[in-house]
Protein backbone atom coordinates (compact mmCIF):
# COMPACT_ATOMS: atom_id res chain seq x y z
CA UNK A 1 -0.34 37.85 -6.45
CA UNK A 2 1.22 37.10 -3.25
CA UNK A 3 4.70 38.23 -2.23
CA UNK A 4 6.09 35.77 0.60
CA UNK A 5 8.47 37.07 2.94
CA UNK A 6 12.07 35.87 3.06
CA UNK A 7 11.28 35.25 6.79
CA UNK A 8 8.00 36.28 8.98
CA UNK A 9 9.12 38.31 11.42
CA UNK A 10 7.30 38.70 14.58
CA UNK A 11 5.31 35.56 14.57
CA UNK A 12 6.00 33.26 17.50
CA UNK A 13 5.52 29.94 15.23
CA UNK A 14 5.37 27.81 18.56
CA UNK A 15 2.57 30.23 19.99
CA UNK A 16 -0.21 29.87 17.30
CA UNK A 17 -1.23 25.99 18.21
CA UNK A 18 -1.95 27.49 21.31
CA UNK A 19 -4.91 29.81 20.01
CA UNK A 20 -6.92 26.90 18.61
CA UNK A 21 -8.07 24.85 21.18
CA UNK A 22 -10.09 27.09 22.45
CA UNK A 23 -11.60 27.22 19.55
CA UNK A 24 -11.75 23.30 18.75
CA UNK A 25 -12.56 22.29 22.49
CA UNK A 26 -15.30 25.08 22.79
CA UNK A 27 -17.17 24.10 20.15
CA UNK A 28 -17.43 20.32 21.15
CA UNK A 29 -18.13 21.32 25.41
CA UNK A 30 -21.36 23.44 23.51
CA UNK A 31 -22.25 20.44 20.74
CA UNK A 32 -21.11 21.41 17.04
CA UNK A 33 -25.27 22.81 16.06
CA UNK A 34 -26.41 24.65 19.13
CA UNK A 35 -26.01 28.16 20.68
CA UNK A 36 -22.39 28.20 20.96
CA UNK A 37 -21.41 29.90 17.50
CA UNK A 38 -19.92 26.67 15.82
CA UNK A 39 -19.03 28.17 12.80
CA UNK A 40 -16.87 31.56 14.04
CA UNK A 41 -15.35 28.25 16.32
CA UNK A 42 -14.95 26.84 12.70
CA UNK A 43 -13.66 29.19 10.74
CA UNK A 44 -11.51 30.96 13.73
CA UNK A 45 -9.72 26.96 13.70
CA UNK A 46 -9.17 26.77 9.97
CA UNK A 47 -7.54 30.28 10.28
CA UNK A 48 -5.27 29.40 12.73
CA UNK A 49 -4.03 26.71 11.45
CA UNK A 50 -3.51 28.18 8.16
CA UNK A 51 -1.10 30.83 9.63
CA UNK A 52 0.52 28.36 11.04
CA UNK A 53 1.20 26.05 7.96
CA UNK A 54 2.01 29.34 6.42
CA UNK A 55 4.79 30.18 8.77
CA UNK A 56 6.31 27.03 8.55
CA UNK A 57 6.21 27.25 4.79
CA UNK A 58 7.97 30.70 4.35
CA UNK A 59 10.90 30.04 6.90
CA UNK A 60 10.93 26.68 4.54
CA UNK A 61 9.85 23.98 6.48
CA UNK A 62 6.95 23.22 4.20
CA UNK A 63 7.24 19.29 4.59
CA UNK A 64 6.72 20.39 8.55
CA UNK A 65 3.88 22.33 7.74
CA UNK A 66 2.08 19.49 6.44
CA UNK A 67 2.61 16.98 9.02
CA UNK A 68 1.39 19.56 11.52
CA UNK A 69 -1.69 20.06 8.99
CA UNK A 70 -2.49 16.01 8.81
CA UNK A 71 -1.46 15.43 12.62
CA UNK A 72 -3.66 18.40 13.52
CA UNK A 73 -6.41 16.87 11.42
CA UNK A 74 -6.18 13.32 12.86
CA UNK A 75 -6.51 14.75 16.47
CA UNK A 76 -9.39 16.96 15.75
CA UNK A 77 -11.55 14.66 14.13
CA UNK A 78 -10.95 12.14 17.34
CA UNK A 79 -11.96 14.63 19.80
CA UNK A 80 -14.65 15.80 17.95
CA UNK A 81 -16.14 12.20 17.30
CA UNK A 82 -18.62 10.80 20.29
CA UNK A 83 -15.51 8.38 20.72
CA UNK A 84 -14.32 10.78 23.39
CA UNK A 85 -16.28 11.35 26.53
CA UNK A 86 -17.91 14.71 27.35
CA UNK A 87 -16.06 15.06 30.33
CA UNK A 88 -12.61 14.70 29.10
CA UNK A 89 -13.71 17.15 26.58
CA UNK A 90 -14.69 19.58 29.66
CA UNK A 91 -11.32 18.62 31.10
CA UNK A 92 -9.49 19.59 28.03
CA UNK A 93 -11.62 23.05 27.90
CA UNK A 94 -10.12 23.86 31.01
CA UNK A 95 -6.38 23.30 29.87
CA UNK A 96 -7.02 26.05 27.65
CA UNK A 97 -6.01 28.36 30.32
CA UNK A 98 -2.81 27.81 30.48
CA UNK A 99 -2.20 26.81 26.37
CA UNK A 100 -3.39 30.39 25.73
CA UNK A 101 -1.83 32.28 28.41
CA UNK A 102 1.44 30.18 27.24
CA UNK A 103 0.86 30.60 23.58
CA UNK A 104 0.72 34.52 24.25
CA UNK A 105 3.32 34.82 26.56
CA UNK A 106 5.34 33.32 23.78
CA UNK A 107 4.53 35.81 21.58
CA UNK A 108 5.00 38.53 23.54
CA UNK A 109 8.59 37.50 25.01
CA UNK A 110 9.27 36.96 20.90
CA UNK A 111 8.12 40.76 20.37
CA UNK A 112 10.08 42.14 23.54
CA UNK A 113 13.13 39.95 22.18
CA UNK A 114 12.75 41.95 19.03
CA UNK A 115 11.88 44.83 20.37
CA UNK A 116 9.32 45.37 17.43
CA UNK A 117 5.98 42.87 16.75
CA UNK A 118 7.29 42.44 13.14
CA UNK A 119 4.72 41.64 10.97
CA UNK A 120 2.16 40.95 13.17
CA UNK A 121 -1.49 42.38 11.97
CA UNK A 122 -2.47 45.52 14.54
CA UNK A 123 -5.65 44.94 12.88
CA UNK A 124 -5.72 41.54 13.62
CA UNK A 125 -4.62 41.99 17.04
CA UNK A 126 -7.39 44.70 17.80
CA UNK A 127 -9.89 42.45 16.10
CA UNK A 128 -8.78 38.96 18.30
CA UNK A 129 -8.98 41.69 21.35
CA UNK A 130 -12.07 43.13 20.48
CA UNK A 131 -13.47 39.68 19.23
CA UNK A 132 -12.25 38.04 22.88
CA UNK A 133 -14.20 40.78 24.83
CA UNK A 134 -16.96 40.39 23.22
CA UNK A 135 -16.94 36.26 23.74
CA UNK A 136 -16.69 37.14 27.75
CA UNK A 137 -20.60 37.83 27.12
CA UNK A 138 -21.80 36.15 24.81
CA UNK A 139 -20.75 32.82 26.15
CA UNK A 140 -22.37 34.48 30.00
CA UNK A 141 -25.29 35.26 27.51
CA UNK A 142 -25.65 31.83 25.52
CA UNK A 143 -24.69 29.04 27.98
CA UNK A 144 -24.11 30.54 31.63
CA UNK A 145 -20.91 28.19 31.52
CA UNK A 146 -18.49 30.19 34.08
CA UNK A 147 -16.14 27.59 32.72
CA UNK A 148 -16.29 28.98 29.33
CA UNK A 149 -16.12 32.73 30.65
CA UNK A 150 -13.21 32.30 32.77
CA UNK A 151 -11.36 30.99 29.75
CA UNK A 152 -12.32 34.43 27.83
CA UNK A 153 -11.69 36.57 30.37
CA UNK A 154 -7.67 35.35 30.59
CA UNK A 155 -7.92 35.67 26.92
CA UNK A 156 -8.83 39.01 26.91
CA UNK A 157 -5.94 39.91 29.32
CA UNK A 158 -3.79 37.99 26.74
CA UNK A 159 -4.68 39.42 24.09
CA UNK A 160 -4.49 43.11 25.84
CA UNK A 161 -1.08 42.33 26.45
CA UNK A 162 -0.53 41.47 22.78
CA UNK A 163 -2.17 44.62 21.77
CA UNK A 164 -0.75 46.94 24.35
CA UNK A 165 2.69 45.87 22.75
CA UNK A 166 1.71 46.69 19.68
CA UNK A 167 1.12 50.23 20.16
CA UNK A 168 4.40 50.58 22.03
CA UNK A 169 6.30 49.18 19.12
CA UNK A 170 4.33 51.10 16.81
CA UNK A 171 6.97 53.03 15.41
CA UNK A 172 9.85 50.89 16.13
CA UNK A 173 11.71 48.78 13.11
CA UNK A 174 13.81 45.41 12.49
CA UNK A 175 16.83 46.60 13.11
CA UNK A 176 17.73 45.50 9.43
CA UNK A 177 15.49 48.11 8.43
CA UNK A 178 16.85 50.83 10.49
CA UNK A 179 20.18 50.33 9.42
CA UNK A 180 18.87 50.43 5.31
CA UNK A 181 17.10 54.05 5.75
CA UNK A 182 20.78 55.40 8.03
């Protein structure tokens, strides 16, 4: 059974809309059946989105959380219907840049605030850092889109960042929780 938090620390609520479009915009610029792995772009959405209902939900806002959830829903399934031209879609890849390097820098200014990363997963971390590498050459590998690399590359740096903070704060606590074990 699952234990919720009274509040999840760490998690820069704000910053994890800003990991999806990648995900959402890359698998339309590469057409939802062909080389571009559509389901990890799939599956990589739904989980994002889920942690981000989920986080609205345990600080309370649960009625927030689903508005985001149908809003977010509504929006996808316009830019992923042949109602939107493949060029805006290729404009809208490239505006990932900046939503992920925001999204991340968010994060990280909420983990130097706190001078911990709360409960952020360091598995999770290694695994989006790991998993963002490894996209820098695949996507060279499967569709030669520079486009598409670029947007990996910054990722990667992104995520670095992320994970290099985590093994700085790797011993440090809430300061709740240092004041408990004094």
């Amino acid at each position: 059974m699952l234990r919720p938090a009274l509040r999840p620390v760490g998690l820069a609520p704000c910053s994890l809309p800003q990991d999806s479009p990648q995900q959402r915009f890359g698998a339309r610029h590469c057409g939802w059946v062909t080389s571009c792995s559509w389901g990890e772009a799939l599956f990589l959405t739904l989980q994002t989105i889920t942690i981000c209902f989920l986080v609205m939900h345990f600080r309370g806002q649960t009625v927030k959380g689903v508005a985001f959830l149908a809003c977010y829903a509504l929006i996808l399934m316009v830019l992923l219907s042949p109602l939107v031209p493949l060029a805006v879609v290729t404009l809208l890849q490239a505006s990932n840049v900046p939503a992920v390097v925001v999204g991340k820098l968010l994060q990280a200014a909420t983990n130097y605030q706190n001078g911990h990363t709360g409960q952020l997963s360091a598995i999770t971390v290694f695994l989006l850092f790991g998993g963002s590498l490894a996209r820098i050459f695949t996507s060279i590998q499967e569709t030669g889109d520079p486009l598409m690399a670029g947007v990996f590359v910054i990722s990667s740096l992104c995520n670095g960042l992320i994970a290099a903070q985590v093994l700085f704060y790797w011993n440090s606590k809430p300061p709740d929780k240092q004041k408990k074990e004094q």
